[in-house]
Protein backbone atom coordinates (compact mmCIF):
# COMPACT_ATOMS: atom_id res chain seq x y z
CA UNK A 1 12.53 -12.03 10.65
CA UNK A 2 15.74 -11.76 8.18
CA UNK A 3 18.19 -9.73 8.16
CA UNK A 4 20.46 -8.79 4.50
CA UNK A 5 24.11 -9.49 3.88
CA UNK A 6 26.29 -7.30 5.47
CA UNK A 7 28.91 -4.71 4.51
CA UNK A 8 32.41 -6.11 4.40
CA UNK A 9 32.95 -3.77 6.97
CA UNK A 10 30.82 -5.83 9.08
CA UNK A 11 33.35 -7.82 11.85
CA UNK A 12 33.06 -11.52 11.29
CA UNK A 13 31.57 -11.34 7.82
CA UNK A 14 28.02 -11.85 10.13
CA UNK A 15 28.15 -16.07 10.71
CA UNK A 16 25.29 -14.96 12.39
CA UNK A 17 23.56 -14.48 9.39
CA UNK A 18 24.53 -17.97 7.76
CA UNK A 19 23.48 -19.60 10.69
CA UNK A 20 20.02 -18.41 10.53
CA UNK A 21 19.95 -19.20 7.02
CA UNK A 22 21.42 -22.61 7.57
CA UNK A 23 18.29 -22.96 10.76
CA UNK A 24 16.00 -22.16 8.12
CA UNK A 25 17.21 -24.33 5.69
CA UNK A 26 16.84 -27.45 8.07
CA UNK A 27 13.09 -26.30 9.34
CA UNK A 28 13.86 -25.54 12.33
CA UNK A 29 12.59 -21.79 12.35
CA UNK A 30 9.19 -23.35 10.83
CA UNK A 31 9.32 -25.98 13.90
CA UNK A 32 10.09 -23.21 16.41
CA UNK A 33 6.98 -20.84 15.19
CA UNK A 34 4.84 -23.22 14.95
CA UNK A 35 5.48 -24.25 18.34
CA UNK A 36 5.16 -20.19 19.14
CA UNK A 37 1.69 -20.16 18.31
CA UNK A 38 0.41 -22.44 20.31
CA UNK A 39 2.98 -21.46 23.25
CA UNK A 40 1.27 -17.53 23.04
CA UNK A 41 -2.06 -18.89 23.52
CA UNK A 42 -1.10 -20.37 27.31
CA UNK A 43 1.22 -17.85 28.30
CA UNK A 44 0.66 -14.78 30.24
CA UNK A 45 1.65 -11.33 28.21
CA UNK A 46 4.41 -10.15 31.24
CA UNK A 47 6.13 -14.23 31.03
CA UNK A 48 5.76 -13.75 26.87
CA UNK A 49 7.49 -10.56 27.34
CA UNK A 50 10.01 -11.53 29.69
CA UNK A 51 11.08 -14.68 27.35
CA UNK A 52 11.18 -11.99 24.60
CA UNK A 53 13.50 -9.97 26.12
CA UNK A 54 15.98 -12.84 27.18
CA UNK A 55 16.07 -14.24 23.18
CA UNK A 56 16.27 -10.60 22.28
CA UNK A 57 19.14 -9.82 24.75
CA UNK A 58 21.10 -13.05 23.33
CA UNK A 59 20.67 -11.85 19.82
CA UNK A 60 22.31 -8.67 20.17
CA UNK A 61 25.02 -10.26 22.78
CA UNK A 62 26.17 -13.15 19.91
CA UNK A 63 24.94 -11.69 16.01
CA UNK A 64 27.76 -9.02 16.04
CA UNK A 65 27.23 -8.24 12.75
CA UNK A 66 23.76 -7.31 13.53
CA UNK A 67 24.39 -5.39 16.50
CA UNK A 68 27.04 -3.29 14.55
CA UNK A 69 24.59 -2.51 10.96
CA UNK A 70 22.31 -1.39 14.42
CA UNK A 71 24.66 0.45 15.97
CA UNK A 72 25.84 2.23 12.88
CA UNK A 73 22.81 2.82 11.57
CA UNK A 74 21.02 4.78 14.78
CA UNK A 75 24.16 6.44 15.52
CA UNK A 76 23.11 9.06 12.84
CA UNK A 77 19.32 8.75 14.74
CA UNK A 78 20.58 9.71 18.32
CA UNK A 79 24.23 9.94 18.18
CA UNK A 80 27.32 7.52 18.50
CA UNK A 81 26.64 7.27 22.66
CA UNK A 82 23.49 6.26 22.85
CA UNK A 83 23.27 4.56 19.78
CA UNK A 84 24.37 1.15 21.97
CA UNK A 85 20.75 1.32 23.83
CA UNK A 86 19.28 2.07 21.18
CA UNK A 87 19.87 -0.53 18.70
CA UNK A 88 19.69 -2.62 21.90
CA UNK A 89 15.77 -1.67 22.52
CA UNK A 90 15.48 -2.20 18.58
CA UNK A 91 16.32 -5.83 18.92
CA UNK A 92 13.90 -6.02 22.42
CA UNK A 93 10.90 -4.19 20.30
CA UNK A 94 11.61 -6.62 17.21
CA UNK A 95 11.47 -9.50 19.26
CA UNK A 96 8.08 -8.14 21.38
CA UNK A 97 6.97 -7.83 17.45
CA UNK A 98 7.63 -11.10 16.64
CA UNK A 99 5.86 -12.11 19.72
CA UNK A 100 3.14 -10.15 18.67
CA UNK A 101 2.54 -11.58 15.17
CA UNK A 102 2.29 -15.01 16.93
CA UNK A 103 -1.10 -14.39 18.86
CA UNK A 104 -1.79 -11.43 15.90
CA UNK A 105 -4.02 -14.74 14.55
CA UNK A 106 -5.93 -14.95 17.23
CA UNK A 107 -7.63 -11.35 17.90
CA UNK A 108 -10.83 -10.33 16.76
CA UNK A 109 -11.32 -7.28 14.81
CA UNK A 110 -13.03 -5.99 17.80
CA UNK A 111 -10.42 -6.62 20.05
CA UNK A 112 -7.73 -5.63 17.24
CA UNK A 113 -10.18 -2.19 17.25
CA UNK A 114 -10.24 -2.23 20.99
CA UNK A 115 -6.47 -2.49 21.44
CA UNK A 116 -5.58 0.38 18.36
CA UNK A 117 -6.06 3.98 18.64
CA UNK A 118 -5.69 5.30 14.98
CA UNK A 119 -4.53 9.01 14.06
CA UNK A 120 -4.91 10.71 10.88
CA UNK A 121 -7.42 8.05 9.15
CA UNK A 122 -8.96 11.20 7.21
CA UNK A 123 -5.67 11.51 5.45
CA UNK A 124 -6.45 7.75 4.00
CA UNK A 125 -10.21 8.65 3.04
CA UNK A 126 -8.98 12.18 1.29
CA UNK A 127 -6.64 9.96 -0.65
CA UNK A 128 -8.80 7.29 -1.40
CA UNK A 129 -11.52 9.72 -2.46
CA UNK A 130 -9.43 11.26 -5.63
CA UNK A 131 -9.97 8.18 -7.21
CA UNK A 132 -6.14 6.74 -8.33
CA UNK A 133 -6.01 4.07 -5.81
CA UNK A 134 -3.01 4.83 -2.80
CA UNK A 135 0.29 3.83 -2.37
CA UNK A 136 0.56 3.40 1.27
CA UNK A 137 4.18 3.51 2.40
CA UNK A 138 6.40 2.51 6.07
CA UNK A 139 9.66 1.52 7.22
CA UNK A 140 10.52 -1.55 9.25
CA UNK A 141 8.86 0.73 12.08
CA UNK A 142 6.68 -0.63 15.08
CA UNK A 143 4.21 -3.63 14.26
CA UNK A 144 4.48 -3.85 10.47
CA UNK A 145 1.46 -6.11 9.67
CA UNK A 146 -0.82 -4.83 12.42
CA UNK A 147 -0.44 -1.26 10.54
CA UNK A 148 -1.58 -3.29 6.68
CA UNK A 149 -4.40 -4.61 9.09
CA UNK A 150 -5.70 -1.85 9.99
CA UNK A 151 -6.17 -0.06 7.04
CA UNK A 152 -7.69 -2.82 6.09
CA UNK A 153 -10.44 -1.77 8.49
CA UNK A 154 -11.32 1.04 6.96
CA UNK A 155 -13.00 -0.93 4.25
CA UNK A 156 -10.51 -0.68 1.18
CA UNK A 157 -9.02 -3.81 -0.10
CA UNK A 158 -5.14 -3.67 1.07
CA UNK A 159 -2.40 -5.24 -1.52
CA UNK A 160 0.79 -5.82 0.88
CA UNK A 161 3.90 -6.88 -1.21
CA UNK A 162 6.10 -9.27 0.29
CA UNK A 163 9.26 -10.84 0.48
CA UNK A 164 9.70 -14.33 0.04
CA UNK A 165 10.87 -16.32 3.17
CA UNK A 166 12.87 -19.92 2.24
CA UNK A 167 12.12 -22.91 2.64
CA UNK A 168 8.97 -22.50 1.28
CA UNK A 169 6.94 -24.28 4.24
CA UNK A 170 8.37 -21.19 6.70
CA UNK A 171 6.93 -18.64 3.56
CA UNK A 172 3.40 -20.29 3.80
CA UNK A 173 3.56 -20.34 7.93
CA UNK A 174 4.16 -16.33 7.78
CA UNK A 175 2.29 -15.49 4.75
CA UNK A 176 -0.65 -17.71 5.70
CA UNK A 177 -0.83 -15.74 8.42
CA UNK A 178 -1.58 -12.57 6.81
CA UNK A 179 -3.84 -13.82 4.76
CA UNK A 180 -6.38 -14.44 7.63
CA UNK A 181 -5.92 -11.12 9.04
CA UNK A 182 -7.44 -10.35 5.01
CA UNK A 183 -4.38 -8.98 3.42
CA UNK A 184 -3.67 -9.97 -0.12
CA UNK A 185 -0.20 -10.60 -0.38
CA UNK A 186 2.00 -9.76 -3.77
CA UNK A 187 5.34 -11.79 -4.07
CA UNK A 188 8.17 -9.23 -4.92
CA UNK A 189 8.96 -10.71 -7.91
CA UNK A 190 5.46 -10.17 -8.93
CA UNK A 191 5.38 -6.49 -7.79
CA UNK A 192 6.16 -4.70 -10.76
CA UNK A 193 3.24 -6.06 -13.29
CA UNK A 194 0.89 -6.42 -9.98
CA UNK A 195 1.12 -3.10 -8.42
CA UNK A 196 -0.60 -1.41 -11.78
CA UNK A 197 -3.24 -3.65 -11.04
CA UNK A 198 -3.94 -2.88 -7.72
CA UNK A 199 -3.73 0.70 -8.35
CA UNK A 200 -5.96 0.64 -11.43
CA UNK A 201 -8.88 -0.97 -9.13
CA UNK A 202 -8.44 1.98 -6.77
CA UNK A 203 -7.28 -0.34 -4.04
CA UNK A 204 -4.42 0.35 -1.57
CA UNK A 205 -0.66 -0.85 -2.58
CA UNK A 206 1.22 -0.86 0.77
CA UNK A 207 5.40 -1.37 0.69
CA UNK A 208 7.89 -1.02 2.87
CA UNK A 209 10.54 1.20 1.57
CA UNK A 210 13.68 1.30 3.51
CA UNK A 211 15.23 -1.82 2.07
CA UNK A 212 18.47 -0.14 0.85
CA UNK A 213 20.11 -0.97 -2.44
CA UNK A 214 23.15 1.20 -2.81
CA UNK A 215 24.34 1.79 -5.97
CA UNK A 216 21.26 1.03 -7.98
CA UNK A 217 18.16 2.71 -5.82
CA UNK A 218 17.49 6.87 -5.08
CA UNK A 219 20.22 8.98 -2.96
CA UNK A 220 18.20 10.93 -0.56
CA UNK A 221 19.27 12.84 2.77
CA UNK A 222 18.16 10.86 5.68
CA UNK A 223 19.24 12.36 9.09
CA UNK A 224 22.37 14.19 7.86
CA UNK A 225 23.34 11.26 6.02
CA UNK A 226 23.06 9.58 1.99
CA UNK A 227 20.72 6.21 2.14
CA UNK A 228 19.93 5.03 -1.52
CA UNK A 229 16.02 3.38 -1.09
CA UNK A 230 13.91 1.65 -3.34
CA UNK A 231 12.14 3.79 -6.60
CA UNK A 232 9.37 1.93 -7.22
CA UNK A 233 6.79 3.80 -4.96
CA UNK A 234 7.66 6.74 -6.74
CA UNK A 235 7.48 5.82 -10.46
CA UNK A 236 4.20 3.98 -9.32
CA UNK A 237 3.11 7.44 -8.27
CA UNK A 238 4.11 9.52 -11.03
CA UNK A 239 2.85 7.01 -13.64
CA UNK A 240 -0.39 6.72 -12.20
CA UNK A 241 -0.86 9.49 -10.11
CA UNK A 242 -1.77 7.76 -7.06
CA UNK A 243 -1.19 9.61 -4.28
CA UNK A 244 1.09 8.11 -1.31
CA UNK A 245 -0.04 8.09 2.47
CA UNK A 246 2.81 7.23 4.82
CA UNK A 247 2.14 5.35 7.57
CA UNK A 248 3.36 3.84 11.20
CA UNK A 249 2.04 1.44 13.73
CA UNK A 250 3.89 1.79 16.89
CA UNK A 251 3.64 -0.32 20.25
CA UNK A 252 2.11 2.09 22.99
CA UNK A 253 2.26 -0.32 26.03
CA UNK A 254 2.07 -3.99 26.08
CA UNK A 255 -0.66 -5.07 23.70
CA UNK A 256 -1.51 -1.40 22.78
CA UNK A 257 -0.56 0.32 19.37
CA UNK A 258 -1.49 4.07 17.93
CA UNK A 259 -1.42 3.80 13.98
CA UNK A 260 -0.71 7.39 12.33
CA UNK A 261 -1.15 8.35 8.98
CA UNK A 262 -0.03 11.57 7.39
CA UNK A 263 -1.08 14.07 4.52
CA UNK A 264 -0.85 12.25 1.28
CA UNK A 265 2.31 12.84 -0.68
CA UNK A 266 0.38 14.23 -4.61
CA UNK A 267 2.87 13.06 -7.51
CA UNK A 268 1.87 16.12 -9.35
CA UNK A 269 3.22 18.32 -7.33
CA UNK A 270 6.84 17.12 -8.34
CA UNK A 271 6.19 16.51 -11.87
CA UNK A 272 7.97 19.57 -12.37
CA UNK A 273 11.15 18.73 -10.48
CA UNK A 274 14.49 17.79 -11.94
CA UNK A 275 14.30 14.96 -10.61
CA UNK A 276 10.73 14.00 -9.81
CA UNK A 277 11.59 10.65 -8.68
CA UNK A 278 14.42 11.41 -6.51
CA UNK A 279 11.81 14.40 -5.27
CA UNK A 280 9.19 12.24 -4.05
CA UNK A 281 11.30 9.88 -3.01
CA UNK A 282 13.09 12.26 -0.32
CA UNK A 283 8.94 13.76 0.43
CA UNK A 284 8.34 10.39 1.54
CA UNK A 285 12.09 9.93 3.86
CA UNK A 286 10.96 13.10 5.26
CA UNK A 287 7.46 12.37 7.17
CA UNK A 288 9.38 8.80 7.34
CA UNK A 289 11.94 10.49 9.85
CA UNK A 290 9.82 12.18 12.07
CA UNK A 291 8.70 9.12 13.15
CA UNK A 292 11.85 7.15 13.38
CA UNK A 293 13.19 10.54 15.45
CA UNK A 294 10.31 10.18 18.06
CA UNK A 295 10.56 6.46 18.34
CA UNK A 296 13.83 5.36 17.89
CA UNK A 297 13.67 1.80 19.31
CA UNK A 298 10.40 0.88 17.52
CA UNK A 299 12.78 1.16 14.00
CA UNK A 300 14.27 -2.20 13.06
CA UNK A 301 17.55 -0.89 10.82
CA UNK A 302 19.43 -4.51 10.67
CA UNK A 303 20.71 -4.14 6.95
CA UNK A 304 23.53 -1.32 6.28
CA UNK A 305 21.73 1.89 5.33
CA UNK A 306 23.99 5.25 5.32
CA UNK A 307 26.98 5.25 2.80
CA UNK A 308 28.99 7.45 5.01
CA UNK A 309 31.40 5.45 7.26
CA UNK A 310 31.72 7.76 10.09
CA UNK A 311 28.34 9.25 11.90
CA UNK A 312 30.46 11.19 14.57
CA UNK A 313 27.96 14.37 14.46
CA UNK A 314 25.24 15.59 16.61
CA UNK A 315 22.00 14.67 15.00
């Protein structure tokens, strides 16, 4: 629902981006959702998803400097030609997720149950079982809080760090929505003192960790190309020895989703690296990938990721 300051290669120095800031400034994206949630309830899923599509297809027609970081960024996904439709049907599936998180409220666990197929849950339980608590880690990939939700189902407390949204009404209107769904939200600025406490209770810690920060974060190889990402998840690991599950909630079919989870990433097993940070780091970009290489469109890459300029190869 934000998207972070462009490159100064970005045309038009993204007024797109002020704009939005500006709208949310004056309360009018806390008006809008507000009016959202009780619009979701009334409409049928095919209108909700045809009105998605139209805002979805404006976005990426006017916010040029979001439709370029998109562009740029999947061209090292599926290549410069069809990185147009891609980051295209990014924008359409962010949109559908927004829509998503607006009736999200009002689904039972039985229905959320009924709707979700998850794959690889044994990973989470082999993880949880060694005693250290979990990091569980994802990109901005498929439904974001519907994947924190359901590992909340599995009966472990779930610690979601977040990032503050401003003003602060919109912030409670988003937040106080996961907080129903039972997710116990950490404020980023809280993260660092927070996390150690989450992990020494043998909860789960899940972040999102393909917010890039180049020139103070960890280089790691991500499709052919140099992203610098966030090192927290791994000197949570290696300090604690938690292990790290990665995980994914994609969009199936119109109100459908398959949650995966793969084999835990074990900090010890890089203690022994050069690097160990840097090593886990890239172990966790690699199951990342495979996912963002099968579902392309589901991955929501609006910031500026790869430090290369050109991404004129064959991925």
């Amino acid at each position: 629902m934000r998207a972070a300051a462009p490159r100064a290669t970005d045309p038009g120095a993204d007024r797109g981006l002020h704009l939005i800031e500006a709208i949310n400034r004056l309360g009018i994206t806390t008006r809008l959702l507000d009016l959202g949630f009780a619009a979701v309830a009334h409409l049928h899923p095919r209108a909700a998803d045809a009105i998605a599509l139209g805002i979805a297809d404006a976005i990426y027609a006017l916010w040029s400097g979001l439709r370029f970081r998109a562009e740029a960024n999947l061209a090292w996904v599926v290549g410069p030609e069809r990185a147009p439709v891609a980051a295209r049907s990014s924008v359409r599936n962010y949109v559908r997720y927004v829509v998503d998180f607006l009736r999200f409220h009002r689904w039972s666990n039985e229905e959320l149950h009924h709707r979700s197929t998850v794959i690889g849950v044994e990973h989470l339980h082999n993880a949880m079982a060694l005693g250290r608590g979990v990091i569980a880690i994802g990109f901005h990939l498929g439904n974001i809080d519907l994947g924190a939700t359901l590992l909340g189902q599995q009966g472990y407390a779930v610690h979601v760090v977040v990032e503050p949204f401003q003003p602060p009404a919109l912030d409670e209107l988003i937040q106080g929505q996961r907080r129903r769904r039972k997710l116990n939200l950490i404020p980023l600025e809280r993260a660092a003192r927070e996390s150690l406490r989450v992990l020494r209770q043998r909860a789960i810690l899940a972040l999102l960790v393909d917010r890039p920060v180049p020139g103070d974060g960890v280089p790691v190889r991500f499709f052919g190309g140099t992203v610098f990402l966030p090192a927290g998840a791994a000197r949570l690991a290696l300090r604690t020895g938690a292990p790290i599950v990665p995980c994914c909630a994609f969009r199936t079919r119109p109100g459908a989703y398959t949650a995966e989870l793969a084999e835990p990433i074990l900090p010890e097993h890089y203690a022994g690296a050069a690097d160990p940070v840097q090593a886990v780091t890239q172990a966790m970009v690699e199951t990342l990938e495979r996912w963002v290489r099968r579902m392309p469109s589901q991955w929501y890459p609006f910031r500026a990721m790869f430090q290369e300029s050109d991404a004129a190869h064959t991925p």
